[in-house]
PDB file of N, CA and C in Angstrom:
ATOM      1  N   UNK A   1      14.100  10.382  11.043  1.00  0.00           N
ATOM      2  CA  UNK A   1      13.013  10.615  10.114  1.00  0.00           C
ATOM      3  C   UNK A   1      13.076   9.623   8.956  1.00  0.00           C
ATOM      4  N   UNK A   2      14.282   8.924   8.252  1.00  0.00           N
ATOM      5  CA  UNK A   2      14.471   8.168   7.402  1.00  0.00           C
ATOM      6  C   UNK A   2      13.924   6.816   7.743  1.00  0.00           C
ATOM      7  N   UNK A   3      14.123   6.938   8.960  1.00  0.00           N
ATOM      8  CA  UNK A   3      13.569   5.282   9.511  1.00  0.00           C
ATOM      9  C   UNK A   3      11.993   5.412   9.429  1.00  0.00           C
ATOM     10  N   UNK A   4      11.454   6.266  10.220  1.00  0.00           N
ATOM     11  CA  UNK A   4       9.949   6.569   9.698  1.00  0.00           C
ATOM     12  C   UNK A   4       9.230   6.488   8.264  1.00  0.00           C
ATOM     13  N   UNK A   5       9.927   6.905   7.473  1.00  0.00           N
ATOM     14  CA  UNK A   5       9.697   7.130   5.789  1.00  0.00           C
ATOM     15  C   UNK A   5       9.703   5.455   5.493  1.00  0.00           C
ATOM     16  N   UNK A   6      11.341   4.544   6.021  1.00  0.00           N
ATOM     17  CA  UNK A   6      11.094   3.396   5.477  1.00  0.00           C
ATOM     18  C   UNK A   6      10.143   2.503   6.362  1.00  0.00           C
ATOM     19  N   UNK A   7       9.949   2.643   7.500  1.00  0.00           N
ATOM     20  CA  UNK A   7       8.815   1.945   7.461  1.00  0.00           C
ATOM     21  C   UNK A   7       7.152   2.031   7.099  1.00  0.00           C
ATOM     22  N   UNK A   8       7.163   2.981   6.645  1.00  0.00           N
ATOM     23  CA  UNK A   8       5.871   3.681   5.904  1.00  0.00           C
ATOM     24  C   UNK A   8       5.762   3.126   4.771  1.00  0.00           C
ATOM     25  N   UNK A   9       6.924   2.909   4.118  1.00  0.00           N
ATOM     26  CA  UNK A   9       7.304   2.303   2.778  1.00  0.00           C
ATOM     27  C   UNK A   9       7.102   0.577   2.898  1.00  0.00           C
ATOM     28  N   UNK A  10       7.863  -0.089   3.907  1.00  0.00           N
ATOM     29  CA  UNK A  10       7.699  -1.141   3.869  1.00  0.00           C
ATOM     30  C   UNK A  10       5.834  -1.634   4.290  1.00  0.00           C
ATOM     31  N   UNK A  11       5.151  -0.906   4.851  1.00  0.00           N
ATOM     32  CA  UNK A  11       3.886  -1.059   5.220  1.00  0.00           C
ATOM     33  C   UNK A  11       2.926  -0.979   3.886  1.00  0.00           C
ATOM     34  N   UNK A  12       3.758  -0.220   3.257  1.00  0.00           N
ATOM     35  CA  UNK A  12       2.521   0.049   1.941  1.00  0.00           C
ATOM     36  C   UNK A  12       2.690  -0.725   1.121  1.00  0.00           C
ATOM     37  N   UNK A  13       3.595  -1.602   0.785  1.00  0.00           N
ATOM     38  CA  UNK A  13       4.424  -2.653   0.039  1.00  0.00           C
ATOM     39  C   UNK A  13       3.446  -3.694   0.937  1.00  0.00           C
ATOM     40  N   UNK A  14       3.640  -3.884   2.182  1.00  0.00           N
ATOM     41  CA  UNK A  14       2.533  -5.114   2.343  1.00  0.00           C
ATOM     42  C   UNK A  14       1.193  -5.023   2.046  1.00  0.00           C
ATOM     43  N   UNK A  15       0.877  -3.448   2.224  1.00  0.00           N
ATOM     44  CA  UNK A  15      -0.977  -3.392   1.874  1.00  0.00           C
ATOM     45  C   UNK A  15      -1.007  -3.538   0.392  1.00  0.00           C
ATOM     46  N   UNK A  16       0.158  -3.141  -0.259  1.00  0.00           N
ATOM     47  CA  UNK A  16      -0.234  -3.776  -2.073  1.00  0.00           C
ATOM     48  C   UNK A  16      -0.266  -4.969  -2.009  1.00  0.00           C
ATOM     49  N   UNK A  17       0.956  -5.733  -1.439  1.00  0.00           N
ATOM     50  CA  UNK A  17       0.854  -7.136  -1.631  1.00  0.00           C
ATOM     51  C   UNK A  17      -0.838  -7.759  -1.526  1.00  0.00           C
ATOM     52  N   UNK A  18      -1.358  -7.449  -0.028  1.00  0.00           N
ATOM     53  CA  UNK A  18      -2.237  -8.369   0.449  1.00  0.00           C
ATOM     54  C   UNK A  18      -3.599  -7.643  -0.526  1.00  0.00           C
ATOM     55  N   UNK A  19      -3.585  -6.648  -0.671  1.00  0.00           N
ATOM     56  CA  UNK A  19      -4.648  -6.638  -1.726  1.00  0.00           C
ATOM     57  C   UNK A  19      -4.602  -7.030  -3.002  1.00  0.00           C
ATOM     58  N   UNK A  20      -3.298  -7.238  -3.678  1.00  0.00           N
ATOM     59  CA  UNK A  20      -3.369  -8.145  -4.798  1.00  0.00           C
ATOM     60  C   UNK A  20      -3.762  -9.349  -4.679  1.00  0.00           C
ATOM     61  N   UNK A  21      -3.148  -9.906  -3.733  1.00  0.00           N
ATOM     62  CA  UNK A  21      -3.233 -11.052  -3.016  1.00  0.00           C
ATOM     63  C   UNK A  21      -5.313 -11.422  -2.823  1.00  0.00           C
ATOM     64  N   UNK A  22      -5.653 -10.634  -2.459  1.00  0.00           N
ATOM     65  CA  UNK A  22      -7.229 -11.097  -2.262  1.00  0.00           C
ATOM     66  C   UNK A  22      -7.811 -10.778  -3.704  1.00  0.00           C
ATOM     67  N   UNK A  23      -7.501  -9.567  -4.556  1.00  0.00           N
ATOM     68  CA  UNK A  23      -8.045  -9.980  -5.862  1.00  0.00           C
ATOM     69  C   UNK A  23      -7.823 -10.970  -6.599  1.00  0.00           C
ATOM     70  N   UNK A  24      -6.829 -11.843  -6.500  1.00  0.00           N
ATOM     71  CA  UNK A  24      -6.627 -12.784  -7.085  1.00  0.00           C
ATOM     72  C   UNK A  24      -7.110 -13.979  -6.442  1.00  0.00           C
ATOM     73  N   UNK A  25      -7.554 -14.168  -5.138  1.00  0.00           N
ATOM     74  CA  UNK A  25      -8.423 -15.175  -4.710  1.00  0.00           C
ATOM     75  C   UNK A  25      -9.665 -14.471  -5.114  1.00  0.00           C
ATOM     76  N   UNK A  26     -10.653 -13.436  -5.217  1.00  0.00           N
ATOM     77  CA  UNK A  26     -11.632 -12.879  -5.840  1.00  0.00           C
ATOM     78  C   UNK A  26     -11.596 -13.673  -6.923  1.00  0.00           C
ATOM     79  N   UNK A  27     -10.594 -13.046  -7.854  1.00  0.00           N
ATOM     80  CA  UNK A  27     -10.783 -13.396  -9.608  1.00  0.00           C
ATOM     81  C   UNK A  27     -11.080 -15.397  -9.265  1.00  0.00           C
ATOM     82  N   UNK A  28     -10.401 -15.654  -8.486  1.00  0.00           N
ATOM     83  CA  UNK A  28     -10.075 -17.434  -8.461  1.00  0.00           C
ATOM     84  C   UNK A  28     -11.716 -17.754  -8.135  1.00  0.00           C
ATOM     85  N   UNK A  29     -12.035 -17.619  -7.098  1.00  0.00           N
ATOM     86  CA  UNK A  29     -13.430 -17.644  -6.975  1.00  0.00           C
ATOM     87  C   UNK A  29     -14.437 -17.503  -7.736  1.00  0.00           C
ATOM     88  N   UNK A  30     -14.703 -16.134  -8.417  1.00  0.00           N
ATOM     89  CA  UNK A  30     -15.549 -15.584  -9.167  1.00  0.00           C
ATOM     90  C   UNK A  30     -15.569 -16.892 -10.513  1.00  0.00           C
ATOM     91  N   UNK A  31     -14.478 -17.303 -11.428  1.00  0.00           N
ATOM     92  CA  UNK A  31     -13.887 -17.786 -12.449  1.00  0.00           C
ATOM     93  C   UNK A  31     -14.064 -19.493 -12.367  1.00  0.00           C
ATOM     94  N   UNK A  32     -13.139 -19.842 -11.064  1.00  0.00           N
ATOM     95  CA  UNK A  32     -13.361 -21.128 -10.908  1.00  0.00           C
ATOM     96  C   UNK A  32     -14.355 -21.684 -10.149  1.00  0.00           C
ATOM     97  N   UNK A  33     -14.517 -21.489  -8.974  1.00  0.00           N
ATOM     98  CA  UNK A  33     -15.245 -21.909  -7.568  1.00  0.00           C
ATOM     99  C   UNK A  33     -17.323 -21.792  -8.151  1.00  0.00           C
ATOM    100  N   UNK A  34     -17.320 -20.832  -7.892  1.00  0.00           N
ATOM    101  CA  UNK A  34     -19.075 -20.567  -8.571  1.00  0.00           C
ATOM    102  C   UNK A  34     -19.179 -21.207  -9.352  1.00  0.00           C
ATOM    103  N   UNK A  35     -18.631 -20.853 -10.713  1.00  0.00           N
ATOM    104  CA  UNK A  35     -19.401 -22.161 -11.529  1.00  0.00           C
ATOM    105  C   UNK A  35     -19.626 -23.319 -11.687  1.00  0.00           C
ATOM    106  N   UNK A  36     -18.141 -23.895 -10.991  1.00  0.00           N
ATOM    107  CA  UNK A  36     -18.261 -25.619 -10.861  1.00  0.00           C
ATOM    108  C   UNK A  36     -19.182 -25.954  -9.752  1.00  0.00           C
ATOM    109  N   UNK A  37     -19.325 -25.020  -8.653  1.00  0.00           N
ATOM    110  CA  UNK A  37     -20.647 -25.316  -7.456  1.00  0.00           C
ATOM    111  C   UNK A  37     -22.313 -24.685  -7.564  1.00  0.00           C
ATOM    112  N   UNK A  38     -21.970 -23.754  -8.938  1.00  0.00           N
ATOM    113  CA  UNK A  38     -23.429 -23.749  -9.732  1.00  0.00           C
ATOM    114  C   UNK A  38     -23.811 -22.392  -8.631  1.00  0.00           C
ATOM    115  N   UNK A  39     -23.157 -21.610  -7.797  1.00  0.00           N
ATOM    116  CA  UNK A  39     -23.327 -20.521  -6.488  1.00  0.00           C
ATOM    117  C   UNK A  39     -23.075 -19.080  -7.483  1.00  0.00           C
ATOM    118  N   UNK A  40     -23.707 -18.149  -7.001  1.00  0.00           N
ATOM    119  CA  UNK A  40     -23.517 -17.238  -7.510  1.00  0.00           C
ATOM    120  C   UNK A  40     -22.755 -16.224  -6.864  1.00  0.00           C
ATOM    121  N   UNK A  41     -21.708 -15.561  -7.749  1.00  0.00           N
ATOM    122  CA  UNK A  41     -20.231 -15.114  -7.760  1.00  0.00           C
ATOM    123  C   UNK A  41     -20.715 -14.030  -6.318  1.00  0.00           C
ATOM    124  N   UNK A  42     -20.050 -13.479  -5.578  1.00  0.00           N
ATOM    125  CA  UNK A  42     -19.773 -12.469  -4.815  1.00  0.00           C
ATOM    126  C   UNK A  42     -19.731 -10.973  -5.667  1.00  0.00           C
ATOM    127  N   UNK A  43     -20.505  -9.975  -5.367  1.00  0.00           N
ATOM    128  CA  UNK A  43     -20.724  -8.886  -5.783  1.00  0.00           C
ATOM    129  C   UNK A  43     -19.280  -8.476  -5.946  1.00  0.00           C
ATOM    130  N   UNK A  44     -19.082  -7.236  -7.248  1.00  0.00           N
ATOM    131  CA  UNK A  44     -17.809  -6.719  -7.346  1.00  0.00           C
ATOM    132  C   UNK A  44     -17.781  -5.679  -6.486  1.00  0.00           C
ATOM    133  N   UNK A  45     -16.159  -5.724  -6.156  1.00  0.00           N
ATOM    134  CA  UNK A  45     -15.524  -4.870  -5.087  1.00  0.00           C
ATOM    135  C   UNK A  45     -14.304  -4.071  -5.635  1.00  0.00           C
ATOM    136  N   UNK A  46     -14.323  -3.547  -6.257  1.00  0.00           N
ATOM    137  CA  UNK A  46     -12.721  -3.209  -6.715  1.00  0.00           C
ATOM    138  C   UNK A  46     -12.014  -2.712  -5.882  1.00  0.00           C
ATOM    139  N   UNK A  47     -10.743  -2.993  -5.412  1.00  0.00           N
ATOM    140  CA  UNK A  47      -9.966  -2.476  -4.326  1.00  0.00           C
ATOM    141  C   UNK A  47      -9.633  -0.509  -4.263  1.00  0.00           C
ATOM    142  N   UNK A  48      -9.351   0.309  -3.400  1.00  0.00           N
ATOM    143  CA  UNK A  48      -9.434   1.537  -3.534  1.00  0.00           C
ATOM    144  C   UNK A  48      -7.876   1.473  -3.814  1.00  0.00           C
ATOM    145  N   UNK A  49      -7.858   2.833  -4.795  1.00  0.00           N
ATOM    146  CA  UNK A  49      -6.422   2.736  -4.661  1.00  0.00           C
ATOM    147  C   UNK A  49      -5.629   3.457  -3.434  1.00  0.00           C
ATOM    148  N   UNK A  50      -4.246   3.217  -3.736  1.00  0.00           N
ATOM    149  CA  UNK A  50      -3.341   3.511  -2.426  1.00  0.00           C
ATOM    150  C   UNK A  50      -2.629   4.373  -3.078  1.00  0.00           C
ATOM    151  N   UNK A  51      -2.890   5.299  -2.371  1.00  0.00           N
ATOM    152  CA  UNK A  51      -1.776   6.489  -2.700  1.00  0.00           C
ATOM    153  C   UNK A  51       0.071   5.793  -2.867  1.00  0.00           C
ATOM    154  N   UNK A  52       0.675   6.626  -3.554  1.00  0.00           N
ATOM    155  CA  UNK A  52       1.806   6.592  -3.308  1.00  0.00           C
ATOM    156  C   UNK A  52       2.824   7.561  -2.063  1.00  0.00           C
ATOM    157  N   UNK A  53       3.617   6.921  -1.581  1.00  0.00           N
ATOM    158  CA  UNK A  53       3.972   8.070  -0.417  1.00  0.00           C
ATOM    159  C   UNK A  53       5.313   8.650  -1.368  1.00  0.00           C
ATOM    160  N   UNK A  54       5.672  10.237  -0.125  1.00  0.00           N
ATOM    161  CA  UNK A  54       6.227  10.523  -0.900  1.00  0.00           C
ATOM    162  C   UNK A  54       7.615  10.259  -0.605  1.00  0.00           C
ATOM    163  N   UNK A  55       8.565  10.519  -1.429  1.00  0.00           N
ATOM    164  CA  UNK A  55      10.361   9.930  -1.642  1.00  0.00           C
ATOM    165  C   UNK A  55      10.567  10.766  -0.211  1.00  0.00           C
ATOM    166  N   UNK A  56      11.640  10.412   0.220  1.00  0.00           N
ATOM    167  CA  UNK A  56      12.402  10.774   1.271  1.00  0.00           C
ATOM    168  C   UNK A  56      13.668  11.352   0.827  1.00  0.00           C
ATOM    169  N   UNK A  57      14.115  12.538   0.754  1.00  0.00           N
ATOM    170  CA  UNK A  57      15.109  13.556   0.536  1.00  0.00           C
ATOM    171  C   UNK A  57      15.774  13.753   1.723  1.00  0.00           C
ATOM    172  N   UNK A  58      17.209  12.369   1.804  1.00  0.00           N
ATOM    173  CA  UNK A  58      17.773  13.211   2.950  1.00  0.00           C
ATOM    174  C   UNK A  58      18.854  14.631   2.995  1.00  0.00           C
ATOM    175  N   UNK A  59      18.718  15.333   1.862  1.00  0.00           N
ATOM    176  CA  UNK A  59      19.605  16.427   1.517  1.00  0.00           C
ATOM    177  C   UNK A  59      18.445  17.504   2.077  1.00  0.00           C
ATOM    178  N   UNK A  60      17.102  17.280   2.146  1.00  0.00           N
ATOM    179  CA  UNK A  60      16.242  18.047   2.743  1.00  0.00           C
ATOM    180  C   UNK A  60      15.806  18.373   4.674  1.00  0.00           C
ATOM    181  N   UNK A  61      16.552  17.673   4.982  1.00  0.00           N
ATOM    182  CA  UNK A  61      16.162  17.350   5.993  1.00  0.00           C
ATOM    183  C   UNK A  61      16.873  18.123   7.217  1.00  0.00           C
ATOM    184  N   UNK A  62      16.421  18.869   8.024  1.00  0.00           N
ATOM    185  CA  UNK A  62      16.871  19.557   9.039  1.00  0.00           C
ATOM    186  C   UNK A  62      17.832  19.466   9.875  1.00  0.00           C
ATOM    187  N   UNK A  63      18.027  17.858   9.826  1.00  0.00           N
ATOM    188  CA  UNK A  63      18.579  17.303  11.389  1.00  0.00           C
ATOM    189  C   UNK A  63      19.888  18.036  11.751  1.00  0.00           C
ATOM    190  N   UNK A  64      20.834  17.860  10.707  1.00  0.00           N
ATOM    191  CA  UNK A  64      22.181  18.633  11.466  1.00  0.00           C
ATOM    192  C   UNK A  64      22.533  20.071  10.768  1.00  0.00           C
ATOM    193  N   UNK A  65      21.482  20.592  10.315  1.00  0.00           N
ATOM    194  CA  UNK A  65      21.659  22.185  10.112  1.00  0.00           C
ATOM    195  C   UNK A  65      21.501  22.806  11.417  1.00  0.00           C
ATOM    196  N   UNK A  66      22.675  24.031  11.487  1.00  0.00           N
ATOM    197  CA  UNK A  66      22.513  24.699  12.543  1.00  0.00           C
ATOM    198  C   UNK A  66      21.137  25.563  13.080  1.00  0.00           C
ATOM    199  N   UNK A  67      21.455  25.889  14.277  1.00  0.00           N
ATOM    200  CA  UNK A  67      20.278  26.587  14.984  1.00  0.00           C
ATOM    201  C   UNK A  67      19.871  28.062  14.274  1.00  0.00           C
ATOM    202  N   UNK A  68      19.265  28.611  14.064  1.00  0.00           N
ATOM    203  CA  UNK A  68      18.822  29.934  13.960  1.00  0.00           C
ATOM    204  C   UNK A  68      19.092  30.803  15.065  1.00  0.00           C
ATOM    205  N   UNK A  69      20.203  31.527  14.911  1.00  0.00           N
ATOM    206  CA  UNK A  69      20.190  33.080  16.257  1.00  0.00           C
ATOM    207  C   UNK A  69      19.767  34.084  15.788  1.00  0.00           C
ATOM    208  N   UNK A  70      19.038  34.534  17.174  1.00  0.00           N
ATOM    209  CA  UNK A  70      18.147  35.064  17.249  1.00  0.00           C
ATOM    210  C   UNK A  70      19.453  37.016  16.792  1.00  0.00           C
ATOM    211  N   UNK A  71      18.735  37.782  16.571  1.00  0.00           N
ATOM    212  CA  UNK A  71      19.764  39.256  15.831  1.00  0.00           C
ATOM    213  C   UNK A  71      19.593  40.024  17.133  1.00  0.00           C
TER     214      UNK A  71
END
């Protein structure tokens, strides 16, 4: 289950990256590009936000607690 959590983690770390990553070619565009080619800017888009996931508690976690018998 820990391995699941971190790659959930490492996935959301790239979807921040690459959406910072395109607002800042946005902002570059909007700022530099249009005006020196006299074009008018691309409508605003603001990115949605991304949840945060949640922490991974391995003191919570089931795996090597015993079975439940049955009374």
């Amino acid at each position: 289950m820990a391995k699941l959590f971190e790659a959930i983690n490492i996935n959301n770390t790239l979807l921040n990256y690459i959406v910072q990553e395109h607002q800042l070619f946005r902002t570059c565009l909007i700022e530099e590009f249009c005006p020196v080619m006299r074009v008018n800017p691309p409508p605003t888009n603001p990115a949605p936000p991304i949840p945060e996931n949640p922490k991974f508690d391995k003191d919570s976690s089931s795996d090597d607690s015993s079975p439940n018998e049955p009374q």
